[in-house]
PDB file of N, CA and C in Angstrom:
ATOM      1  N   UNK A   1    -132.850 -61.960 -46.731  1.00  0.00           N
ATOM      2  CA  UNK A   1    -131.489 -62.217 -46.345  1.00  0.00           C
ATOM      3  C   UNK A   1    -130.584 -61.964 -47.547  1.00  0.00           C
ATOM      4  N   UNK A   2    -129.608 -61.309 -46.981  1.00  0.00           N
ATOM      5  CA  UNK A   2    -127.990 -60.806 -48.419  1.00  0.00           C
ATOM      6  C   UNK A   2    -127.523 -62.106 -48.756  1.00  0.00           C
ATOM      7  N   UNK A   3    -127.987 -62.285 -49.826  1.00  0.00           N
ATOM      8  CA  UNK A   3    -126.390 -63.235 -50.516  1.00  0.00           C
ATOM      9  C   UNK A   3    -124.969 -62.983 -50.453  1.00  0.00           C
ATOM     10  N   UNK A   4    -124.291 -63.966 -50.911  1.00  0.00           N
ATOM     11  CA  UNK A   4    -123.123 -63.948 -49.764  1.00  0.00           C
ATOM     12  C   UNK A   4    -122.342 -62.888 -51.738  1.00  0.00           C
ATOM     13  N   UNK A   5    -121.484 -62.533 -50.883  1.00  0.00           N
ATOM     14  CA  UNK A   5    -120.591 -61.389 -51.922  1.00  0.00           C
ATOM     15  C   UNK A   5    -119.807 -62.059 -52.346  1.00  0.00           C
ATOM     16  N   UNK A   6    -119.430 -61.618 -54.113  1.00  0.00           N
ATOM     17  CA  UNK A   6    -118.821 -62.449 -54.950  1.00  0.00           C
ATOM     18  C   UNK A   6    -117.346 -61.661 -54.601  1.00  0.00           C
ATOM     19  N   UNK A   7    -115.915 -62.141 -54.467  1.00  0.00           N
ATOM     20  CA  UNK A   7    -114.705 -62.059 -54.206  1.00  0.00           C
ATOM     21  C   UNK A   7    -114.527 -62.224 -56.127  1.00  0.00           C
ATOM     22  N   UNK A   8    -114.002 -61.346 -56.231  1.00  0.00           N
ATOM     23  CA  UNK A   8    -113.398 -61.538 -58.066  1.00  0.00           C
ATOM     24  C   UNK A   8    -111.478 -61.938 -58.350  1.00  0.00           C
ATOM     25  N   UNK A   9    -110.982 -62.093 -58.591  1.00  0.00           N
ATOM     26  CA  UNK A   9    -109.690 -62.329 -58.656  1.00  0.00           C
ATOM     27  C   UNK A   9    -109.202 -61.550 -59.486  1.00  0.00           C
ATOM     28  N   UNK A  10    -108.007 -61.040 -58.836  1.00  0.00           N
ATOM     29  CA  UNK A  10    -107.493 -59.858 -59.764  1.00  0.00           C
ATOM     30  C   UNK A  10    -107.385 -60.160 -61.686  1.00  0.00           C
ATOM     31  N   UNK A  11    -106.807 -61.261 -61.965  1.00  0.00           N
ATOM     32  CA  UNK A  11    -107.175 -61.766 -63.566  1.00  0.00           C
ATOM     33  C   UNK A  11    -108.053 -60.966 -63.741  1.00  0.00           C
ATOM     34  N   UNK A  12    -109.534 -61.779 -63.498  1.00  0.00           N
ATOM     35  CA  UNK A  12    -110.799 -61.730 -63.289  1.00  0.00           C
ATOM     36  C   UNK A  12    -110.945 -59.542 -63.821  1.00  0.00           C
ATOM     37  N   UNK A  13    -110.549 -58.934 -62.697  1.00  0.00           N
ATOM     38  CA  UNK A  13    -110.595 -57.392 -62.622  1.00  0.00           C
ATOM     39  C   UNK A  13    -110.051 -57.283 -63.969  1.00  0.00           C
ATOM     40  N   UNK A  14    -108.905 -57.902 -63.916  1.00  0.00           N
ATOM     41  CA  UNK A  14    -107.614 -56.979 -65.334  1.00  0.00           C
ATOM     42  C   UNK A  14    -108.491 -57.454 -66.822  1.00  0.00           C
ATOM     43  N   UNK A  15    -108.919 -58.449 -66.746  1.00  0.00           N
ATOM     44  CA  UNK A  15    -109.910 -58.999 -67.805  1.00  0.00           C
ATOM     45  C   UNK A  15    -110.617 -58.054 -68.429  1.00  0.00           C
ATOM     46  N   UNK A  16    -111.879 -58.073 -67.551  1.00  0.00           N
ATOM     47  CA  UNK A  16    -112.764 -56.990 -67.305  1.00  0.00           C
ATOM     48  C   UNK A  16    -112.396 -55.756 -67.828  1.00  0.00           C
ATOM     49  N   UNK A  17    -111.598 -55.132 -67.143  1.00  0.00           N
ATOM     50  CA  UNK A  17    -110.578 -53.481 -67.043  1.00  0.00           C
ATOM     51  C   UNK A  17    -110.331 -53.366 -68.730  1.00  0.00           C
ATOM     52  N   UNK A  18    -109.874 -54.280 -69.251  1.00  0.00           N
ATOM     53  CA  UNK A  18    -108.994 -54.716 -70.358  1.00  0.00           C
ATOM     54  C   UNK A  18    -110.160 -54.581 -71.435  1.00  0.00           C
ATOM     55  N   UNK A  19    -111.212 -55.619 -71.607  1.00  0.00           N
ATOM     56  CA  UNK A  19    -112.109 -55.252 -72.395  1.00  0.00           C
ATOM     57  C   UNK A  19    -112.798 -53.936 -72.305  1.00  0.00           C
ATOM     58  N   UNK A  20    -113.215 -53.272 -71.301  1.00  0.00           N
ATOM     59  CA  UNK A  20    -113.817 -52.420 -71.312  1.00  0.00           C
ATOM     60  C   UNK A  20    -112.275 -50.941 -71.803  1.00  0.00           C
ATOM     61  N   UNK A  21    -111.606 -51.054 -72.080  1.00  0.00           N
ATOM     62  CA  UNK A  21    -110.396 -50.323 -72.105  1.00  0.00           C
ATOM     63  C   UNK A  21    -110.514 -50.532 -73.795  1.00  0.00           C
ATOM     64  N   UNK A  22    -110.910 -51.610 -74.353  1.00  0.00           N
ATOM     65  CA  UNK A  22    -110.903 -51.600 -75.661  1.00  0.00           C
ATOM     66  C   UNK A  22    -111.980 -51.037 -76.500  1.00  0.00           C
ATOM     67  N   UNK A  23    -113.279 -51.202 -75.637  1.00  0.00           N
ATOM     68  CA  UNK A  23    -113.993 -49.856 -76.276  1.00  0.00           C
ATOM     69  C   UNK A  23    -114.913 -51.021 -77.558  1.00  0.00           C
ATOM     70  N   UNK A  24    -114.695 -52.468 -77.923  1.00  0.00           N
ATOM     71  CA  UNK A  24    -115.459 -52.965 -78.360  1.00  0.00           C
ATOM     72  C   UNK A  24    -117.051 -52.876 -78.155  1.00  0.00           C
ATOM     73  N   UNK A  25    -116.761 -53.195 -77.038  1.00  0.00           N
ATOM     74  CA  UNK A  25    -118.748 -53.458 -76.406  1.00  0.00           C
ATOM     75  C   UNK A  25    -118.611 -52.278 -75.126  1.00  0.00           C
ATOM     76  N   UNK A  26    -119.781 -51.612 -75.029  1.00  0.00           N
ATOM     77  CA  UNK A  26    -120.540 -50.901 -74.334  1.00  0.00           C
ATOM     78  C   UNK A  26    -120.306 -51.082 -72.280  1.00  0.00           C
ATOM     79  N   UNK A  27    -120.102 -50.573 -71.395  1.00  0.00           N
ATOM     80  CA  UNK A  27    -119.657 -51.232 -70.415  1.00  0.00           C
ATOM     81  C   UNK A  27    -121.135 -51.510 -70.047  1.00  0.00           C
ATOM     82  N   UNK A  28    -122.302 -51.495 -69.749  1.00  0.00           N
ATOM     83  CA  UNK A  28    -124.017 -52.063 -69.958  1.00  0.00           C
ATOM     84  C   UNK A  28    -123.632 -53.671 -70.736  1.00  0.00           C
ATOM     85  N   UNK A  29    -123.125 -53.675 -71.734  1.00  0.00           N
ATOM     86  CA  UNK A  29    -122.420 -55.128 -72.610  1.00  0.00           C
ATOM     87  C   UNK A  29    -121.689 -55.919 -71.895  1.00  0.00           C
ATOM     88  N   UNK A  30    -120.726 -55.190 -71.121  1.00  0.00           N
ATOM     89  CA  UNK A  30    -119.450 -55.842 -71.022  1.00  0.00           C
ATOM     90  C   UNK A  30    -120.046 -56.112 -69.530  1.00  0.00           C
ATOM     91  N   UNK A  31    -121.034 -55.605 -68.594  1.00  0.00           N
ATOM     92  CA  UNK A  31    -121.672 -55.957 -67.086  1.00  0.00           C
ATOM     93  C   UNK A  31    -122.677 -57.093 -67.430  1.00  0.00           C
ATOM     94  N   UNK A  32    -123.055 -57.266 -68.485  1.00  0.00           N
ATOM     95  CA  UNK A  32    -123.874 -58.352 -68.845  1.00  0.00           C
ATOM     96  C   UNK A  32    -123.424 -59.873 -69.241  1.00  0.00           C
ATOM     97  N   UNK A  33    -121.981 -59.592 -70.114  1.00  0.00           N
ATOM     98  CA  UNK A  33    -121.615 -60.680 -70.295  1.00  0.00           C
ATOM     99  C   UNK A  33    -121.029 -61.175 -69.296  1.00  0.00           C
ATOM    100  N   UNK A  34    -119.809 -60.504 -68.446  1.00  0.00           N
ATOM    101  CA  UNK A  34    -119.378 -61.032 -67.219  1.00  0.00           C
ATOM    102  C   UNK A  34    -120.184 -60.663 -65.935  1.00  0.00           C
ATOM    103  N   UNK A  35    -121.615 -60.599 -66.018  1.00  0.00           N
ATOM    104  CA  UNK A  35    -122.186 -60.494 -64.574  1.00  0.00           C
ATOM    105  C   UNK A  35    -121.504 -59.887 -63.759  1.00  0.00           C
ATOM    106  N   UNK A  36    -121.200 -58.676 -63.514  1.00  0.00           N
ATOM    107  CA  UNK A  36    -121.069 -57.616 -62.556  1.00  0.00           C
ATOM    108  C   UNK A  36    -121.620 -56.406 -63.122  1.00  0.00           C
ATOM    109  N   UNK A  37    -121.823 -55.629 -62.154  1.00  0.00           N
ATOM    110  CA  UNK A  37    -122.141 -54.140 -61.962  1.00  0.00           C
ATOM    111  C   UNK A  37    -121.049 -53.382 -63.026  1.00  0.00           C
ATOM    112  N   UNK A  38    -122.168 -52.301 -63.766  1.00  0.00           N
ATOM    113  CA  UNK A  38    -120.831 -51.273 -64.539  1.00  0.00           C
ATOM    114  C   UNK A  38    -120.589 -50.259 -63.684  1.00  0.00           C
ATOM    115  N   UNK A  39    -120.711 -50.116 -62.681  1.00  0.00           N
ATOM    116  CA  UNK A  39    -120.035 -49.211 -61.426  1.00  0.00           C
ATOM    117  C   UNK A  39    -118.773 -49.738 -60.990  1.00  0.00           C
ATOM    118  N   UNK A  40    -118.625 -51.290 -61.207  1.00  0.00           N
ATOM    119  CA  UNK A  40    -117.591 -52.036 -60.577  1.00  0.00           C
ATOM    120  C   UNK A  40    -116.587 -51.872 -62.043  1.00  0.00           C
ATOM    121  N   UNK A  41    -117.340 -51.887 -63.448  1.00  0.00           N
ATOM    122  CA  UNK A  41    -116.324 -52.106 -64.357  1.00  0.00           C
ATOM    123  C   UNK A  41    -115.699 -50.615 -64.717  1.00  0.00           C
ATOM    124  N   UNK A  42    -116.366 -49.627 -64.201  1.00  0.00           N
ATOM    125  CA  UNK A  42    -115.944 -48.001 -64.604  1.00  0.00           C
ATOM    126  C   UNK A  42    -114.657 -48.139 -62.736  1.00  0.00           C
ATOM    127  N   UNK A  43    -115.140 -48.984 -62.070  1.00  0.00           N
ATOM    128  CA  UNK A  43    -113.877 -48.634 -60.801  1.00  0.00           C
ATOM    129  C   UNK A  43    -112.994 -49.631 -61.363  1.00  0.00           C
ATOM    130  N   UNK A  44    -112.806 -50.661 -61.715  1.00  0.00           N
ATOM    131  CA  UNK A  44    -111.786 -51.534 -62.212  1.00  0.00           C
ATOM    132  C   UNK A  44    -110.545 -50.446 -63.259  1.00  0.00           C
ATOM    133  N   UNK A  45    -112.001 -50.206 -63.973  1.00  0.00           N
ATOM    134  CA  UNK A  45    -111.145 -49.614 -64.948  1.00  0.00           C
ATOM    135  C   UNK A  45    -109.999 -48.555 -64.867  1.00  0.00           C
ATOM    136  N   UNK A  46    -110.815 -47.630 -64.036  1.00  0.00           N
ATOM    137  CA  UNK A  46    -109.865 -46.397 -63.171  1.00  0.00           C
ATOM    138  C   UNK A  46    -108.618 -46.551 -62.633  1.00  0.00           C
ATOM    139  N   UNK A  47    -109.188 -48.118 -61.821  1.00  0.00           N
ATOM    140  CA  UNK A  47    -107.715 -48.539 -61.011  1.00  0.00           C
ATOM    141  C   UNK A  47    -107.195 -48.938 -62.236  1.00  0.00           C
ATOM    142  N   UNK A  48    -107.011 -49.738 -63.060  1.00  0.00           N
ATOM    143  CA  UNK A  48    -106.121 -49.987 -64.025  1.00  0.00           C
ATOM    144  C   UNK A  48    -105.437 -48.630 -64.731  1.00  0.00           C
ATOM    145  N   UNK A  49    -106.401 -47.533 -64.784  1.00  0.00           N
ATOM    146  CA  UNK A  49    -105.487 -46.586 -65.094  1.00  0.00           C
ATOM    147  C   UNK A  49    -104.540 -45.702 -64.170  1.00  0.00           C
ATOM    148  N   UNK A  50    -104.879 -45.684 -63.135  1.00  0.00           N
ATOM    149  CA  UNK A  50    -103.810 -45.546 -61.803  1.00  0.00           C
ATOM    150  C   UNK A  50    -102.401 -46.476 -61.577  1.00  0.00           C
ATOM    151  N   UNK A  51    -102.645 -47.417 -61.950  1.00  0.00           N
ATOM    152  CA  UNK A  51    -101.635 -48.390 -61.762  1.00  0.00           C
ATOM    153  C   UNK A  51    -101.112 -48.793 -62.811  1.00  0.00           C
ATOM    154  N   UNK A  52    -101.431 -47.852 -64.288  1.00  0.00           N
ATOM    155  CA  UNK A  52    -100.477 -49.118 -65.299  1.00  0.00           C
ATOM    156  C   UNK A  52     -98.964 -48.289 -64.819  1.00  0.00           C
ATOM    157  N   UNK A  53     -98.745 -47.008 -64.364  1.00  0.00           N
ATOM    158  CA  UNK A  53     -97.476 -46.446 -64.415  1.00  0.00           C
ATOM    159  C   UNK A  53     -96.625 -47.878 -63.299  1.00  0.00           C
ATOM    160  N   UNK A  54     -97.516 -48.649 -62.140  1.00  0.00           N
ATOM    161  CA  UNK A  54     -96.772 -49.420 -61.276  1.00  0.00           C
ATOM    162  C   UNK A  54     -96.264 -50.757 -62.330  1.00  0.00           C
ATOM    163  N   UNK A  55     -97.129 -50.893 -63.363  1.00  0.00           N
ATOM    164  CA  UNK A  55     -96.899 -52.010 -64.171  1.00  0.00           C
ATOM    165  C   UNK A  55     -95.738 -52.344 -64.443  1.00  0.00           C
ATOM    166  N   UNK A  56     -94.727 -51.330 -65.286  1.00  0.00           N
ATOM    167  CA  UNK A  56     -93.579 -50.964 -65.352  1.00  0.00           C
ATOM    168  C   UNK A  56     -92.569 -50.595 -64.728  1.00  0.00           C
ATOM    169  N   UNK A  57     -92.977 -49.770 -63.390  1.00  0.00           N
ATOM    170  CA  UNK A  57     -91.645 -49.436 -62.375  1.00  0.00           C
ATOM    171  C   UNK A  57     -91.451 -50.615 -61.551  1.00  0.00           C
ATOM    172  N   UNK A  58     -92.050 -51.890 -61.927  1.00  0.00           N
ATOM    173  CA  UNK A  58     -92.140 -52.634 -60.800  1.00  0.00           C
ATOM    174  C   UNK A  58     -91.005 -53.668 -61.215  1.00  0.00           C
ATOM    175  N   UNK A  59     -90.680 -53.496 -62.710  1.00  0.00           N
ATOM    176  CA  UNK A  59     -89.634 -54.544 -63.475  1.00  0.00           C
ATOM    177  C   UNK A  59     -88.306 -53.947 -63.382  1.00  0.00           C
ATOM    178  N   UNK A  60     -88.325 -52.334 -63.313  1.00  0.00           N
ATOM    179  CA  UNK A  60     -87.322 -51.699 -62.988  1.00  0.00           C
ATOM    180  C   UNK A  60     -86.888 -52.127 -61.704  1.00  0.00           C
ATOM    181  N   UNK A  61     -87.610 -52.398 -60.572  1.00  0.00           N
ATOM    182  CA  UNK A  61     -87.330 -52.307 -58.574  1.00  0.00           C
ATOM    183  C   UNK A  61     -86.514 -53.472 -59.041  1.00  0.00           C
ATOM    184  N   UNK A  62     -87.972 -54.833 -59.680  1.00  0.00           N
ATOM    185  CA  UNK A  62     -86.904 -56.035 -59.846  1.00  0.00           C
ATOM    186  C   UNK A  62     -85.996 -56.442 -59.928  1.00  0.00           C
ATOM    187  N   UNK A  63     -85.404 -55.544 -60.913  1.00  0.00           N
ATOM    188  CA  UNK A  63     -83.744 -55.975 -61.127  1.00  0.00           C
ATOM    189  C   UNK A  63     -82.930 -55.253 -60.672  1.00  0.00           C
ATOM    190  N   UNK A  64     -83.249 -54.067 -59.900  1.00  0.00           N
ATOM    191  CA  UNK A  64     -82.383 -53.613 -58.884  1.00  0.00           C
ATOM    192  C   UNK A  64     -82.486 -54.345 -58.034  1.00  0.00           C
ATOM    193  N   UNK A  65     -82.916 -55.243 -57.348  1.00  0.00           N
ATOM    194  CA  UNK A  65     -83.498 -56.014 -56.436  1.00  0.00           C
ATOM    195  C   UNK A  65     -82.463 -56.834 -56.749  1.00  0.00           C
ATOM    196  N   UNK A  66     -82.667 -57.479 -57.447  1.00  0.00           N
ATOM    197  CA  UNK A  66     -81.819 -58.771 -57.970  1.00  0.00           C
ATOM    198  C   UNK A  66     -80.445 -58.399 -58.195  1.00  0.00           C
ATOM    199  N   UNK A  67     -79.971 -57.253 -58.808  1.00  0.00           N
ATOM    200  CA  UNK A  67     -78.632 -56.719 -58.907  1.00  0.00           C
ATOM    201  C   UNK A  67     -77.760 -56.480 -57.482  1.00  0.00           C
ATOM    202  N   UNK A  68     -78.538 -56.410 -56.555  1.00  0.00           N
ATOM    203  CA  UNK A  68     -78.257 -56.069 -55.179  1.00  0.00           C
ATOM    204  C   UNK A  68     -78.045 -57.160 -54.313  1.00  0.00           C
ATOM    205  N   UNK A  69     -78.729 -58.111 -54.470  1.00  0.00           N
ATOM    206  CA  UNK A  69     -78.714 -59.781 -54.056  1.00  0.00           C
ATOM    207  C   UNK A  69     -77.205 -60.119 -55.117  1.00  0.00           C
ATOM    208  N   UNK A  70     -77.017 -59.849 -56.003  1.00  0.00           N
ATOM    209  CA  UNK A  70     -75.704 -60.550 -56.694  1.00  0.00           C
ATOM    210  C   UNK A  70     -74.804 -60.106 -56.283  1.00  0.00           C
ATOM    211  N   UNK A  71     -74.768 -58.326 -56.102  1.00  0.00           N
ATOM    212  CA  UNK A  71     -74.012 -57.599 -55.711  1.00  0.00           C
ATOM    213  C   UNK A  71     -73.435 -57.983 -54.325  1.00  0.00           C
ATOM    214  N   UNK A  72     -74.242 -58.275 -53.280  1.00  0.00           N
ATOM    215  CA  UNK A  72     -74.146 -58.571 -52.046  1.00  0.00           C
ATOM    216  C   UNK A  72     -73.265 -60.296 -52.055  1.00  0.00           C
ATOM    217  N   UNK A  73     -74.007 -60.968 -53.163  1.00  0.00           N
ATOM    218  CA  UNK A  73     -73.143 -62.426 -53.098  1.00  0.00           C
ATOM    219  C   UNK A  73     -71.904 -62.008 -53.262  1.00  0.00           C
ATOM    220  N   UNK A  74     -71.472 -61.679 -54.406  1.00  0.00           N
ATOM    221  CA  UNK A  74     -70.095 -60.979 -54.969  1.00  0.00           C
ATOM    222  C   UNK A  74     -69.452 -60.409 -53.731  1.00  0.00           C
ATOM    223  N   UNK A  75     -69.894 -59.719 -53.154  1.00  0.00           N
ATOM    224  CA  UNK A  75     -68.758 -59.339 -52.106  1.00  0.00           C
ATOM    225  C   UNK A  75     -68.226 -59.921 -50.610  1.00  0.00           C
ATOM    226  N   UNK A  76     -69.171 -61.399 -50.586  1.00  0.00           N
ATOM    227  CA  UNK A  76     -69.041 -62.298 -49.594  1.00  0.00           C
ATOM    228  C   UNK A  76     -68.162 -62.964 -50.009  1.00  0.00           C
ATOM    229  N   UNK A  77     -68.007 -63.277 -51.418  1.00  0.00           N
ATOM    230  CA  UNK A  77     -67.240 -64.319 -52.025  1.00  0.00           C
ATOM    231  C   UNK A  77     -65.994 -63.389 -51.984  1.00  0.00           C
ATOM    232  N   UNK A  78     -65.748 -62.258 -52.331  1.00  0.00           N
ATOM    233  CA  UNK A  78     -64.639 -61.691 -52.238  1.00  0.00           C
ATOM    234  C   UNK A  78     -63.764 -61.545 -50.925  1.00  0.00           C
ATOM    235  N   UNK A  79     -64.831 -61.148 -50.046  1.00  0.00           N
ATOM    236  CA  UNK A  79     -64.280 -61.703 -48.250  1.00  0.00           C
ATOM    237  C   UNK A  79     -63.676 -63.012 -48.585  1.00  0.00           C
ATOM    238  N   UNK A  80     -64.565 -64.034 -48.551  1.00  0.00           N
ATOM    239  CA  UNK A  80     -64.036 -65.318 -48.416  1.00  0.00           C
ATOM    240  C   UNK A  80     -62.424 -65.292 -49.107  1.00  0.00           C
ATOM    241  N   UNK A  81     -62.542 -65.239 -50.682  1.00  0.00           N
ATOM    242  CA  UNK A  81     -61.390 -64.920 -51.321  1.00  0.00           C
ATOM    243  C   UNK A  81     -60.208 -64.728 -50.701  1.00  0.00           C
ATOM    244  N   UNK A  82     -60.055 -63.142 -50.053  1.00  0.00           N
ATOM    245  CA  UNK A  82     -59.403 -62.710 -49.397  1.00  0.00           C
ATOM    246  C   UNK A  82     -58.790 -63.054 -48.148  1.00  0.00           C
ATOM    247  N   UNK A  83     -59.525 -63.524 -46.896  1.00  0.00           N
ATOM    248  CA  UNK A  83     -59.453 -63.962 -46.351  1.00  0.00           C
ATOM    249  C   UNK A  83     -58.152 -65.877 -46.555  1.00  0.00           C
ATOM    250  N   UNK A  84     -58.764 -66.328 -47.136  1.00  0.00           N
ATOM    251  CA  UNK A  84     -58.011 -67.416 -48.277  1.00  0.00           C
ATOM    252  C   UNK A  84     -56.370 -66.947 -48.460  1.00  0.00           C
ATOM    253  N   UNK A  85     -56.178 -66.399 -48.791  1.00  0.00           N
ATOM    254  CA  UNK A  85     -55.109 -65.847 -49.732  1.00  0.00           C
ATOM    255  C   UNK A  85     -54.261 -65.322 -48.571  1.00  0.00           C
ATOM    256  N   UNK A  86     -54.734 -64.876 -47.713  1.00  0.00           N
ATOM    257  CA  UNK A  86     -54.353 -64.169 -46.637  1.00  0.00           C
ATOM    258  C   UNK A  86     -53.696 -65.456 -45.592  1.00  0.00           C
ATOM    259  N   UNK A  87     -54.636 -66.123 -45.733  1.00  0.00           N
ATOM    260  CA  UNK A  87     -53.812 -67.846 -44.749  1.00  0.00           C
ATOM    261  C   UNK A  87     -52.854 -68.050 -45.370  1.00  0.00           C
ATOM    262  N   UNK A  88     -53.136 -68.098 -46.585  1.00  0.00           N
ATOM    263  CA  UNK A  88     -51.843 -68.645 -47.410  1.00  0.00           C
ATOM    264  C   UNK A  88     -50.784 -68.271 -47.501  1.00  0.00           C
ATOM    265  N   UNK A  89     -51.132 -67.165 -47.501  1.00  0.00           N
ATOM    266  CA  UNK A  89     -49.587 -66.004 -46.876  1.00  0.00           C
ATOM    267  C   UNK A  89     -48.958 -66.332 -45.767  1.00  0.00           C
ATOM    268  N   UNK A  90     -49.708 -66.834 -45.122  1.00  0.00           N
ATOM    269  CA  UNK A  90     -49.303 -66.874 -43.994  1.00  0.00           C
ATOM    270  C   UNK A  90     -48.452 -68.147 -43.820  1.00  0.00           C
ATOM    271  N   UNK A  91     -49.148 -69.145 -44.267  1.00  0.00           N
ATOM    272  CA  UNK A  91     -48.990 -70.574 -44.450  1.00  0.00           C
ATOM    273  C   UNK A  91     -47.139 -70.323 -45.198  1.00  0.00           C
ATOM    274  N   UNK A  92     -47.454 -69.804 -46.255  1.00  0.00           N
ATOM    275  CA  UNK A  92     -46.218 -70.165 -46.895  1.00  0.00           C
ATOM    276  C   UNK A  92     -44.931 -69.705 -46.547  1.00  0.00           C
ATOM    277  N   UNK A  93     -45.547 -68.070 -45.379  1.00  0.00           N
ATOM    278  CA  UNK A  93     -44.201 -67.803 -44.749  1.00  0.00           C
ATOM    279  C   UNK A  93     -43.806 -68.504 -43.855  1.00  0.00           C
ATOM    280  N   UNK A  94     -44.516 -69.299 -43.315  1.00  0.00           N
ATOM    281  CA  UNK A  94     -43.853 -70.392 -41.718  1.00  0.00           C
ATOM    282  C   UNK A  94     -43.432 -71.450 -42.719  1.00  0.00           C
ATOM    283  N   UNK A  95     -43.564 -71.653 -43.917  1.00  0.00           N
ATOM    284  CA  UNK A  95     -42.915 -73.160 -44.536  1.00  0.00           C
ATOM    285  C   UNK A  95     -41.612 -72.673 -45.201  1.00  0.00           C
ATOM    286  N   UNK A  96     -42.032 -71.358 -45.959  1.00  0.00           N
ATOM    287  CA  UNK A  96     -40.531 -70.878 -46.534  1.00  0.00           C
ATOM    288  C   UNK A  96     -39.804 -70.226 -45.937  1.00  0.00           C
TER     289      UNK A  96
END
């Protein structure tokens, strides 16, 4: 009967990816000390090199992200604003 399959956590992968990326110990070394397969630490690794370009574009989306959420507050508040100013106009011509 199969033992049940180990689930790793991405940390866990980037860890892994990371030492073996440094080239200290041997990936045969580096499957021994953290108990996995060096088939799994040569695919970790790969994906880490596929994805460091997402590492970085992803801080860029962020703050467009976030610039767009402010952007969007900013121009509700400016409705509101407007709107405001616009009663008041109004207000002050029926009093004056």
């Amino acid at each position: 009967m199969a033992g049940k399959r180990k689930n790793h956590t991405a940390a866990f992968k980037a860890q892994v990816a990371l030492a073996a990326l440094k080239g200290d110990k041997t990936v045969n070394e580096l499957a021994g000390q953290f108990a996995v397969y060096p088939t799994l630490i040569h695919a970790w690794k790969k994906h880490l090199f596929q994805g460091a370009e997402a590492v970085f574009a992803n801080g860029v989306k962020a703050a467009e992200a976030d610039a767009q959420v402010i952007q969007t507050q900013l121009f509700e508040q400016i409705g509101r604003l407007k709107m405001e100013l616009e009663w008041l106009k109004k207000k002050a011509a029926v009093l004056g």
